[in-house]
Protein backbone atom coordinates (compact mmCIF):
# COMPACT_ATOMS: atom_id res chain seq x y z
CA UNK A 1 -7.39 -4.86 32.33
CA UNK A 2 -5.48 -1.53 32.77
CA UNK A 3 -3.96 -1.05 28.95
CA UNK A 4 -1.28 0.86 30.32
CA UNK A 5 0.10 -1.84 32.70
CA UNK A 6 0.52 -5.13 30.86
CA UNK A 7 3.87 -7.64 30.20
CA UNK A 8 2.52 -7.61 27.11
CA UNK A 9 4.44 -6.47 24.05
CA UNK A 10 4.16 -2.97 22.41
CA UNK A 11 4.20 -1.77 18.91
CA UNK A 12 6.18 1.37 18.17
CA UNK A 13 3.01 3.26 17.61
CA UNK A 14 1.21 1.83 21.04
CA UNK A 15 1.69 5.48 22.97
CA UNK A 16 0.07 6.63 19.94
CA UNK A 17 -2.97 4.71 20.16
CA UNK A 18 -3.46 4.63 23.84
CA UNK A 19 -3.69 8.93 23.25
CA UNK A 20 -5.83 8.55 20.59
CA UNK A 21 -7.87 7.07 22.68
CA UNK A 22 -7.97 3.36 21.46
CA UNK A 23 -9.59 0.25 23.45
CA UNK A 24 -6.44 -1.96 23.44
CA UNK A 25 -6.70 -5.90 23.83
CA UNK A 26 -3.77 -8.40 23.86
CA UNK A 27 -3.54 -10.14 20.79
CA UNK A 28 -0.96 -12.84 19.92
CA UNK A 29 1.65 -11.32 22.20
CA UNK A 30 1.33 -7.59 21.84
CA UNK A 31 -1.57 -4.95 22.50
CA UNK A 32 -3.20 -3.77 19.92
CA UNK A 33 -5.89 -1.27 19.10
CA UNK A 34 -9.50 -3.37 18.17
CA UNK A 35 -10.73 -0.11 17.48
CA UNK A 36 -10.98 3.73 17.81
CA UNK A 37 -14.43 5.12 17.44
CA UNK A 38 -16.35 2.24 16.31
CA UNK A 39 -16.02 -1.17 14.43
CA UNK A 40 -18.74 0.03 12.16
CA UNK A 41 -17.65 3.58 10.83
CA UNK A 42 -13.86 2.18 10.37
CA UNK A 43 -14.92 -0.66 8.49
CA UNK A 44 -17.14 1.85 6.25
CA UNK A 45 -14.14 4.18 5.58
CA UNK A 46 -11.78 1.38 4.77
CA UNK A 47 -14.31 0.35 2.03
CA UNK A 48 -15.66 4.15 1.20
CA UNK A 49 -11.94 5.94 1.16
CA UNK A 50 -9.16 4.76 3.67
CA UNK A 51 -7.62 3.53 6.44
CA UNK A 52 -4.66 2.82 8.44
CA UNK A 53 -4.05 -0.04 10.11
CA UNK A 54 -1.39 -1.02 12.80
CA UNK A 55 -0.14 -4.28 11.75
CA UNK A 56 3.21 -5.18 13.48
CA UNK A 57 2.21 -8.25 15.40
CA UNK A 58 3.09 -9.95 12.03
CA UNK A 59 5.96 -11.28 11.53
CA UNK A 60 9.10 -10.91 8.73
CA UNK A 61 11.32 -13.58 8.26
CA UNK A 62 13.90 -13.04 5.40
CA UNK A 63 15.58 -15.87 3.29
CA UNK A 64 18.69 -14.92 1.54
CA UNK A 65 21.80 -16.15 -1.08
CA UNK A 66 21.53 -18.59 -3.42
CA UNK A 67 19.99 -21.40 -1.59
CA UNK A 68 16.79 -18.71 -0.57
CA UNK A 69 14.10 -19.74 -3.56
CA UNK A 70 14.74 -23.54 -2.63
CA UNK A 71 14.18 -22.90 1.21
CA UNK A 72 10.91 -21.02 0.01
CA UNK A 73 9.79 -23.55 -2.27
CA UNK A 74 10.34 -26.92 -0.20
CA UNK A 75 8.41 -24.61 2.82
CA UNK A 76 5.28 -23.35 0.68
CA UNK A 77 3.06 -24.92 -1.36
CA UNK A 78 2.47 -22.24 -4.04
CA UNK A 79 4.82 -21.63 -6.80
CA UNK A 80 8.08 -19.18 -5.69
CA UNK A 81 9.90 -19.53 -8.96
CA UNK A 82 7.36 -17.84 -11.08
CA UNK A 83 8.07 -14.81 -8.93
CA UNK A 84 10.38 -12.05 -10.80
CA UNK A 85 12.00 -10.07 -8.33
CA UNK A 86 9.24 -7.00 -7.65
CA UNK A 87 5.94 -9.78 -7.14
CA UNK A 88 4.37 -11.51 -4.21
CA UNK A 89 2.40 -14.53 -4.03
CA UNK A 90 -0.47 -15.81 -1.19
CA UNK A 91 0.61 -19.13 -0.38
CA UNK A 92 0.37 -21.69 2.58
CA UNK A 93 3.10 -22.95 4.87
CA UNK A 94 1.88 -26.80 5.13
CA UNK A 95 2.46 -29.60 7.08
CA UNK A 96 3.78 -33.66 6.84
CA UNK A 97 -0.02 -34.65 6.79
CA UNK A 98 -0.93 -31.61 4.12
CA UNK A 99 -2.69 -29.63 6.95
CA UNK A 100 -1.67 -25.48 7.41
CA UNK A 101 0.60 -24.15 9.75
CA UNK A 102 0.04 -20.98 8.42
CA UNK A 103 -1.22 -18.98 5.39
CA UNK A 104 1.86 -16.19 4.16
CA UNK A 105 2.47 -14.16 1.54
CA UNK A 106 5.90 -14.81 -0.12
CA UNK A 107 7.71 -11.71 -1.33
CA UNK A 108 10.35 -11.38 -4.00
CA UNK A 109 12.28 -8.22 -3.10
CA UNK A 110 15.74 -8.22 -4.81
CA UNK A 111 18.40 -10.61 -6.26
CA UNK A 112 18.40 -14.06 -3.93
CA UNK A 113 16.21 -12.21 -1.18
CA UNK A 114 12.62 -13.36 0.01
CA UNK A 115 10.18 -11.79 2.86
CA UNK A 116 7.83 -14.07 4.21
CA UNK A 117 5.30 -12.40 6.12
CA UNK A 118 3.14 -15.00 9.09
CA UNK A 119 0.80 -14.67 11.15
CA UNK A 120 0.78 -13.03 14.47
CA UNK A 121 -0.08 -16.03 16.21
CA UNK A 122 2.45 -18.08 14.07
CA UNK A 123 5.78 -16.30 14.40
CA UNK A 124 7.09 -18.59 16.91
CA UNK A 125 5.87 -21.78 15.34
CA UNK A 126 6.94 -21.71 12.16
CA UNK A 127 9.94 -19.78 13.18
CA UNK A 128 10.28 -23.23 14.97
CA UNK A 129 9.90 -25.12 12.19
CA UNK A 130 12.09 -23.35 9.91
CA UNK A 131 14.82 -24.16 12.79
CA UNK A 132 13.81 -28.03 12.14
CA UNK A 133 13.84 -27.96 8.70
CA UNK A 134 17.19 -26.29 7.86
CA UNK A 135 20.14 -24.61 9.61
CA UNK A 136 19.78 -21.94 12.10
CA UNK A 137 21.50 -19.34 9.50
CA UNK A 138 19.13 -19.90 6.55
CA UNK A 139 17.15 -16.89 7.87
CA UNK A 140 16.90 -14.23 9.72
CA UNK A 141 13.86 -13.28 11.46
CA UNK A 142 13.10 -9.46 12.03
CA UNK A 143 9.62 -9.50 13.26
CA UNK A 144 11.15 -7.06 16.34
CA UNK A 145 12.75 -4.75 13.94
CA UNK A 146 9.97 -3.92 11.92
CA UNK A 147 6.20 -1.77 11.83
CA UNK A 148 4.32 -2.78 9.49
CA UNK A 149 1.60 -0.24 8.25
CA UNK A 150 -1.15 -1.20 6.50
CA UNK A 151 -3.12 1.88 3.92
CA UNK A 152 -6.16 0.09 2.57
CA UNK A 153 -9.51 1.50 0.60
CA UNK A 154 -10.51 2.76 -2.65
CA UNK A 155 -7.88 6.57 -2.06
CA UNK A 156 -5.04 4.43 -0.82
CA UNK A 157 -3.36 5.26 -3.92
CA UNK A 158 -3.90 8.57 -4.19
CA UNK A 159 -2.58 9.02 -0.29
CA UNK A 160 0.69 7.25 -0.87
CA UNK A 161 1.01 8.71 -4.40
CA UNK A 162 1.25 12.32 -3.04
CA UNK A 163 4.53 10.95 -0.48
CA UNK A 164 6.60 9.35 -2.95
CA UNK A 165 8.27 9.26 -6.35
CA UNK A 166 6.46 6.69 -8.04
CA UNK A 167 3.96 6.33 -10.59
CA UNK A 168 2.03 3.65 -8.58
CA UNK A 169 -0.10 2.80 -11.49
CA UNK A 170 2.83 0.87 -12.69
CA UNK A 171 2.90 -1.27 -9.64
CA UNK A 172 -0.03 -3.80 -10.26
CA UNK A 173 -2.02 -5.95 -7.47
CA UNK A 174 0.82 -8.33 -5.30
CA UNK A 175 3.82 -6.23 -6.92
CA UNK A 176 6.41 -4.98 -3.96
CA UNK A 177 9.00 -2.44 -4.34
CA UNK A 178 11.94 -0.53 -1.80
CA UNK A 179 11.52 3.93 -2.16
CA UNK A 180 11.56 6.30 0.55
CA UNK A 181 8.50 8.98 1.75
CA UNK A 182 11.11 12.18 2.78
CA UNK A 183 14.35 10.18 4.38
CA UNK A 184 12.50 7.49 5.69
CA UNK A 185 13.27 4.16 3.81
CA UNK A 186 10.51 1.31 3.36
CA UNK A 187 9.60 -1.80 1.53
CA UNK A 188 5.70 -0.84 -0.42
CA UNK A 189 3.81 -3.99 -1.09
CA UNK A 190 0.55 -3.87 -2.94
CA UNK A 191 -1.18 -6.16 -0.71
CA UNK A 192 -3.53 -6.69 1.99
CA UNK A 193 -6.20 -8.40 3.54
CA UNK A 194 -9.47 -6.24 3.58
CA UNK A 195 -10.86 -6.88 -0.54
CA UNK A 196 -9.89 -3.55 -0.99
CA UNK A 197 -7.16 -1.82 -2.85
CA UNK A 198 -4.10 -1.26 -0.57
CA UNK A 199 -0.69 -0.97 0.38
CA UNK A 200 1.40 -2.98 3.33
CA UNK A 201 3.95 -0.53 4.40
CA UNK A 202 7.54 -1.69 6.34
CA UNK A 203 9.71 0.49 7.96
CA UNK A 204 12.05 0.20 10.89
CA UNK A 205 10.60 0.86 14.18
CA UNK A 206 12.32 3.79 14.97
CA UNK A 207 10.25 5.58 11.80
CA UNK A 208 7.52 4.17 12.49
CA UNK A 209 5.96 7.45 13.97
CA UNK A 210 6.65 9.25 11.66
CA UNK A 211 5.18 7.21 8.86
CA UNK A 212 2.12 6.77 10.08
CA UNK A 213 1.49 10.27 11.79
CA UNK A 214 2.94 11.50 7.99
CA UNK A 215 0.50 9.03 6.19
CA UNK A 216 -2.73 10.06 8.44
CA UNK A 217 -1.87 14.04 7.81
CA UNK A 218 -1.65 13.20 4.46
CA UNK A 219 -4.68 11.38 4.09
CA UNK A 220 -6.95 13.94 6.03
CA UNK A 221 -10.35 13.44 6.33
CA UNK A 222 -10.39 11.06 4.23
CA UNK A 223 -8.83 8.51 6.15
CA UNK A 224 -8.90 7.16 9.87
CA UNK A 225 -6.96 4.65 12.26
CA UNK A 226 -8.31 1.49 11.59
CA UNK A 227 -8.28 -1.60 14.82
CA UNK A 228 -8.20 -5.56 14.48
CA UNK A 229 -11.82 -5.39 14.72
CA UNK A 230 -12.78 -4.05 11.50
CA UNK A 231 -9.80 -5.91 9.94
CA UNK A 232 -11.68 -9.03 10.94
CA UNK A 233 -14.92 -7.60 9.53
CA UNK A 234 -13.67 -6.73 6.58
CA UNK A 235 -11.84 -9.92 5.13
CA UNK A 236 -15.05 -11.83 6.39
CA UNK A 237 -16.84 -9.91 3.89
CA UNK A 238 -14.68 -10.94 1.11
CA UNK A 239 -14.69 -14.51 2.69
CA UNK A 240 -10.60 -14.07 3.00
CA UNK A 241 -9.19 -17.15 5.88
CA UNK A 242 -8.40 -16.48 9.36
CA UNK A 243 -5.78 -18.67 11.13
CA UNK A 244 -7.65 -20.81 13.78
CA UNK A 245 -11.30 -20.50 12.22
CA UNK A 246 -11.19 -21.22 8.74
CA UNK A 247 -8.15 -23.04 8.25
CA UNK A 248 -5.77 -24.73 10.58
CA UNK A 249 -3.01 -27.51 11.06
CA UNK A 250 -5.68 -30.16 10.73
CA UNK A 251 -7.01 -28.72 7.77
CA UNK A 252 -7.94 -29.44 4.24
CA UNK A 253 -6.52 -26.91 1.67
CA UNK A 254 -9.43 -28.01 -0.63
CA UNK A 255 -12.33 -28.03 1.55
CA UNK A 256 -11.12 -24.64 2.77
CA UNK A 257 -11.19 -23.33 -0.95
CA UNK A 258 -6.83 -22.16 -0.37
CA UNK A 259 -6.37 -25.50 -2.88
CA UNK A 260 -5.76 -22.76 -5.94
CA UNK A 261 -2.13 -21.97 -4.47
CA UNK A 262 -1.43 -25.52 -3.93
CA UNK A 263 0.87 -26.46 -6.93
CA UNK A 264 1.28 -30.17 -6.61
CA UNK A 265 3.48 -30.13 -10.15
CA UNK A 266 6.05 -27.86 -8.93
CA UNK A 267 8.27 -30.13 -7.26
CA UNK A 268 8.81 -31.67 -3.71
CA UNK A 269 7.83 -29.66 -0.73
CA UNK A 270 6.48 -30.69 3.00
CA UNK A 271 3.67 -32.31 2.96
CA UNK A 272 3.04 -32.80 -0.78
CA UNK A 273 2.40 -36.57 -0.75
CA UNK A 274 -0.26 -35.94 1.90
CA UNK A 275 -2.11 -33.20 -0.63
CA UNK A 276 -1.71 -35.43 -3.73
CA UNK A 277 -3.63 -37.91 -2.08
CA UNK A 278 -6.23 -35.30 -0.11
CA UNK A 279 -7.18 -34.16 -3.58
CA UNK A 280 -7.49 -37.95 -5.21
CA UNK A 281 -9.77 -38.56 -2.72
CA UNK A 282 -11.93 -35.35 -2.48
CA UNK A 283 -13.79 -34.08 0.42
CA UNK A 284 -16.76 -34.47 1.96
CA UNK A 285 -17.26 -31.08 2.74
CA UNK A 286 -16.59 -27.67 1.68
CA UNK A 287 -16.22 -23.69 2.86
CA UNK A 288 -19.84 -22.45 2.78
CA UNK A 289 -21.14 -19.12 2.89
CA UNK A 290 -24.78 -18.39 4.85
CA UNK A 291 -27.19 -15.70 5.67
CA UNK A 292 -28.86 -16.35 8.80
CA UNK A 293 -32.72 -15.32 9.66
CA UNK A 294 -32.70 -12.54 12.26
CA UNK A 295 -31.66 -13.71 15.75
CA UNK A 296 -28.54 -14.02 16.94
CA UNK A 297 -25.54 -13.97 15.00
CA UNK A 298 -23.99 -16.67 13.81
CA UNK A 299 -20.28 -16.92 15.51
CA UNK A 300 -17.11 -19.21 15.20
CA UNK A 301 -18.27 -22.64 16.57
CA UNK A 302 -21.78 -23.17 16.44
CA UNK A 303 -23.01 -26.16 15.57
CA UNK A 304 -25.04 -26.52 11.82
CA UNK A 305 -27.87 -28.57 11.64
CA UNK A 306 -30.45 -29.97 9.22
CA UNK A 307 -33.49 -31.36 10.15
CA UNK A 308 -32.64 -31.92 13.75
CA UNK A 309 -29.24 -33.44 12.57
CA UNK A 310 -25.92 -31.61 13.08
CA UNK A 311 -24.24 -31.26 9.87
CA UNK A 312 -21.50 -28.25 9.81
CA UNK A 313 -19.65 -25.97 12.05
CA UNK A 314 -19.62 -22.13 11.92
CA UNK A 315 -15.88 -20.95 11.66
CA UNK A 316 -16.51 -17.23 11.15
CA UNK A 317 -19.27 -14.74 11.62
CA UNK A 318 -20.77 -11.30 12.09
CA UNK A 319 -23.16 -8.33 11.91
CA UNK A 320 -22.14 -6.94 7.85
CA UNK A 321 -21.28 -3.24 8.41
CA UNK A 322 -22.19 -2.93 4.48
CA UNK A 323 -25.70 -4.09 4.32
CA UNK A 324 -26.61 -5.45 8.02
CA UNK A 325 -26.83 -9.35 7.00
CA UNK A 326 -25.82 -11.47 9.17
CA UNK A 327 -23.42 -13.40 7.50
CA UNK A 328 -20.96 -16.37 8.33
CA UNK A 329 -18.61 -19.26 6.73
CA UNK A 330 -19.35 -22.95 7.81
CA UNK A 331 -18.07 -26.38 6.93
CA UNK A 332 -21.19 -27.98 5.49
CA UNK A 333 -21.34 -31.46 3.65
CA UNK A 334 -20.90 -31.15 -0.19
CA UNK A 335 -25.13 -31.46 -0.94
CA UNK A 336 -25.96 -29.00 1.36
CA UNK A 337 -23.68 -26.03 -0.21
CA UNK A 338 -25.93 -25.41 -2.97
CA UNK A 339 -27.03 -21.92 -3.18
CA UNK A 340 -30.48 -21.76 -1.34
CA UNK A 341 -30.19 -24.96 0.91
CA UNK A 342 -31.86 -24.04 4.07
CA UNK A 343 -30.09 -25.08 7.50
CA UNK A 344 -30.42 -23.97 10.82
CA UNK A 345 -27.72 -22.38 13.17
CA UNK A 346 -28.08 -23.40 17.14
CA UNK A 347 -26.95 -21.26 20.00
CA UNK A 348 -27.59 -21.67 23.77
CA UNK A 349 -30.11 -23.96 22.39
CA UNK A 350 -31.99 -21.07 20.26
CA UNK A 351 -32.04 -22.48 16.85
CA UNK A 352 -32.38 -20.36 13.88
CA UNK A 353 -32.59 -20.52 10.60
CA UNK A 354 -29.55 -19.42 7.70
CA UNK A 355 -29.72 -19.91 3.47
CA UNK A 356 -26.74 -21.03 1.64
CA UNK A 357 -25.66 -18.13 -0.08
CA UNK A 358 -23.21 -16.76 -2.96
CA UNK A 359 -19.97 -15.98 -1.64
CA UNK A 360 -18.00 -13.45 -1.60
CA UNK A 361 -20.38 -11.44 0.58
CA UNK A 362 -19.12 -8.35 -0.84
CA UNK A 363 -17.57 -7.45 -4.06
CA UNK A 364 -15.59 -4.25 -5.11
């Protein structure tokens, strides 16, 4: 597919990329850069120094007035109230039968205002079922407006220390803040999704350019553009959930190991009957991490099996760019996660063999 002629849609910085001499895919709706140079030496920089990611395929949807923390709390299951203006929260967007729409991250960013940031692939339907839940006017959705930059690895700080006015050692891990690098205006979040330390950036499109062209000079050599596919590398490493593999609308929030940002005692929200009794009853089987033998790599729906007998299901794997294991997540019943238990992994009826191992696969 020509990368230059596509009905897809196009992030401020796409030009950009496309110069720079990305390979572009379509992803959820937009083409984005899957990587640069190499999947390997950007997902070594983000965890040795830095790198910048393009991440507006996400969505924004903004809740406002007074009615905004009960909208947020009746749609997540995690806690919104504890949040002082200034702090985010990882949380899930569930369903009437206590499955996932969508894992978010709820942000408190001034008096009666919330940003919830979704998934790429998710904008539309929970967008959808915001619209069934209440009024048309309880939000307003500006995934179009905005760019969202992520700067992630160990000298993120020290990059976006040097372009603006704060002390960012006051900021802590999921705090969020509004400041301004030169005139351009943008929302800082100390988030992200790679295990590392980091920084979402939002701006509005139009400075999108020069935030990121001002954030790579900045950074020098010790940065680079980062694509999707170290992004997916990297969060597999630190055994973070992907929309569609690890968790999904028929999933369990406790098998999946998200149950820590279920609060069942904070009051009603959708789907919270459904969890109460999901947890009661337990599960039968849980997130698993394994190391397979050499051979080929374990990847998102393979089969598990035991002794001849299929047991589990692969939702994520890869090559590690850290140490070269081949590592992978899998559903696997509850007396087979034990660290050590030996299973096998089939593909195109090559079977071979993967240890249940610690997880996360990598540690800062």
């Amino acid at each position: 597919m020509d990368s230059h002629v596509t009905s897809s849609k196009q992030t401020a910085l796409y030009n950009w990329h496309v110069e720079h001499g990305a390979r572009m895919i379509e992803f959820a709706g937009f083409m984005m850069p899957v990587w640069y140079t190499s999947l390997n030496e950007e997902h070594r920089k983000v965890r040795e120094s830095a790198g910048a990611f393009d991440l507006t395929h996400m969505g924004e949807f903004f809740f406002r007035g007074p009615e905004a923390l009960d909208r947020i709390q009746w749609l997540t299951s995690n806690n919104a109230a504890k949040l002082a203006v200034g702090e985010a929260q990882y949380t899930l967007v569930t369903n009437e039968r206590g499955g996932i729409r969508d894992d978010v991250i709820v942000y408190h960013t001034g008096d009666e205002e919330y940003m919830l940031v979704v998934n790429a692939s998710n904008v539309a339907k929970i967008k959808a079922h915001i619209g069934e839940v209440f009024s048309p006017d309880v939000f307003e959705d500006r995934s179009d407006e905005i760019t969202l930059v992520a700067l992630q690895g160990p000298k993120a700080a020290d990059i976006l220390g040097k372009l603006i006015p704060e002390n960012l050692s006051q900021y802590p891990p999921f705090s969020v803040f509004k400041t301004k690098i030169g005139k351009i205006p943008l929302t800082v979040a100390r988030t992200g999704y790679t295990g590392e330390d980091g920084f979402e950036l939002f701006v509005e499109n139009s400075d999108a350019m020069d935030l990121w062209t001002t954030v790579l000079e900045t950074g020098g050599d010790g940065i680079l553009p980062i694509g999707l596919g170290a992004r997916d590398t990297l969060r597999l490493e630190v055994c973070y959930s992907l929309y569609g593999n690890e968790i999904g609308e028929d999933s369990n929030p406790f098998a999946a190991r998200v149950g820590w940002v279920v609060k069942l005692k904070k009051g009603d929200f959708m789907g919270r009957d459904a969890l109460i009794a999901m947890k009661d009853s337990g599960s039968d089987v849980q997130l698993a991490g394994l190391e397979s033998d050499p051979g080929p790599l374990p990847r998102h729906g393979l089969q598990v099996f035991q002794n001849g007998k299929e047991v589990g299901l692969v939702t994520s794997g890869c090559l590690s760019p850290m140490d070269g294991r081949r590592i992978a997540l899998a559903f696997l019943p509850n007396n087979l996660t034990a660290i050590g238990m030996r299973v096998e992994v089939e593909q195109r009826g090559r079977v071979t063999g993967a240890t249940v191992v610690e997880i996360p696969f990598y540690k800062r």
